[in-house]
Protein backbone atom coordinates (compact mmCIF):
# COMPACT_ATOMS: atom_id res chain seq x y z
CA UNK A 1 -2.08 -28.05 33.62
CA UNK A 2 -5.26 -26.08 32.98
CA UNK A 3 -5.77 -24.18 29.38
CA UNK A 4 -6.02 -20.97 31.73
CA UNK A 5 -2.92 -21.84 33.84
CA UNK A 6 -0.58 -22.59 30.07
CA UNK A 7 -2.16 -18.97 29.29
CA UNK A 8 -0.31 -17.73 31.78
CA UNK A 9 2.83 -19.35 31.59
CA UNK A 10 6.72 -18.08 31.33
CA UNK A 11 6.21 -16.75 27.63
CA UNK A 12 8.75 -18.68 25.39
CA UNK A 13 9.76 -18.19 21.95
CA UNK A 14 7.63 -20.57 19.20
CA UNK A 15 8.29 -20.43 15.46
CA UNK A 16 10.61 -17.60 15.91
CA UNK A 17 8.07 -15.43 17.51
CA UNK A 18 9.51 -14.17 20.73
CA UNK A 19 6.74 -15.00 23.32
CA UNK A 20 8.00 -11.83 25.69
CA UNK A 21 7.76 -9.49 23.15
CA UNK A 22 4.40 -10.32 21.78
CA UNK A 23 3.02 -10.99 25.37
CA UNK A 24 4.22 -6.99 26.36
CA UNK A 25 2.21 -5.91 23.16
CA UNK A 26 -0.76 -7.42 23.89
CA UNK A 27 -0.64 -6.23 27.77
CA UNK A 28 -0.19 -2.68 26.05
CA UNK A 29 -3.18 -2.98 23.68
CA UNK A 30 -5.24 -4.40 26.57
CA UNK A 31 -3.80 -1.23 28.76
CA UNK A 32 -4.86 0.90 25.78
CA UNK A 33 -8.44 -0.62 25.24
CA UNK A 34 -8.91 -0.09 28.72
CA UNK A 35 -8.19 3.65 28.49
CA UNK A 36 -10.32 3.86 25.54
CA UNK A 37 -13.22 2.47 26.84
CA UNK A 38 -13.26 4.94 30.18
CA UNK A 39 -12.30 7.68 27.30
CA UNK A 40 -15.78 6.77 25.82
CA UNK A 41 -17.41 6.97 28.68
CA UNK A 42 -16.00 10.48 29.63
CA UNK A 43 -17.08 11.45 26.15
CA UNK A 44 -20.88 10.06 26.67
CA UNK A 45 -20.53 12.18 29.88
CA UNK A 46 -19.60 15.63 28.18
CA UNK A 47 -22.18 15.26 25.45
CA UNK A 48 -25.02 14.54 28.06
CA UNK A 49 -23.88 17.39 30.45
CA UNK A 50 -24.03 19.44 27.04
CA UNK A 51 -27.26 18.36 25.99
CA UNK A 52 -28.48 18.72 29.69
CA UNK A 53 -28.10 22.84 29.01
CA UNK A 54 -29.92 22.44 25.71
CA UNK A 55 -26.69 21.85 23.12
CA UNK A 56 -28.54 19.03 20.59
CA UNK A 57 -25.05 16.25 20.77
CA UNK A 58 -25.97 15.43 16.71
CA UNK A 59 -25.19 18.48 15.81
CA UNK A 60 -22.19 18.73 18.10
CA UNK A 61 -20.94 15.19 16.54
CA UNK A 62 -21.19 16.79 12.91
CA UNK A 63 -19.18 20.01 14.44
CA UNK A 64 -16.45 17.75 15.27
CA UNK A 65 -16.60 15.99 12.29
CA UNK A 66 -16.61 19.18 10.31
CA UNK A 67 -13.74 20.58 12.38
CA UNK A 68 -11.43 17.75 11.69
CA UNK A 69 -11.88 17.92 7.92
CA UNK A 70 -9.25 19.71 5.67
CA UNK A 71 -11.01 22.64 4.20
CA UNK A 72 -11.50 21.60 0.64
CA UNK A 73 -12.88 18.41 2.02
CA UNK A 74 -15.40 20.44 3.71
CA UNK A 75 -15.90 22.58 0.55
CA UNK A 76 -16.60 19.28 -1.77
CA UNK A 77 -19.01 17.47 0.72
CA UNK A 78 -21.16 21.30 0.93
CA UNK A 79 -20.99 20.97 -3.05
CA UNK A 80 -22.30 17.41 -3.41
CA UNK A 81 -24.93 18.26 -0.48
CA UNK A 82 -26.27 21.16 -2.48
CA UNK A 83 -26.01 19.45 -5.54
CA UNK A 84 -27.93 16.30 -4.17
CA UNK A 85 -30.42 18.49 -2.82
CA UNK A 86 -31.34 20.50 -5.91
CA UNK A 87 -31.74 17.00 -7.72
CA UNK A 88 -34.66 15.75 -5.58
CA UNK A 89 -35.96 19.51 -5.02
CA UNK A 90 -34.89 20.38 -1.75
CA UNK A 91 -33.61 24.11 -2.26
């Protein structure tokens, strides 16, 4: 029997790891990868449909990274920005 033909074998249980349960896991994370990956691509899609009507998808990234931040996360990065800035003279 073939390495590729054992690889898809009945699963069994080895070592007290159940060979069903961890093969319906990894079908699920492949499942999941999958989605992410044509998720990614719908994303890539958006941003260059925005940036097709003159949005700049940089600044759009830092939106959304700004818009998931708790508020005195935001606050404390603005403070160290300003505060880095001042020290090499960029007012």
């Amino acid at each position: 029997m073939s390495q590729l033909q054992e690889a898809h074998s009945e699963p069994a249980e080895v070592g007290g790891v159940s060979g069903e349960y961890l093969q319906s896991y990894i079908e699920r994370i492949e499942r999941l990868e999958e989605e992410k990956t044509e998720l990614a691509s719908d994303i890539r899609e958006v941003f260059a449909e925005a940036k097709g009507t003159g949005f700049d998808p940089k600044i759009m990234r830092e939106l959304l990274k700004i818009r998931k931040m708790e508020q005195h996360e935001l606050d404390e990065k603005e403070s160290m920005l300003h505060l880095y800035r001042q020290a090499i003279g960029m007012h």
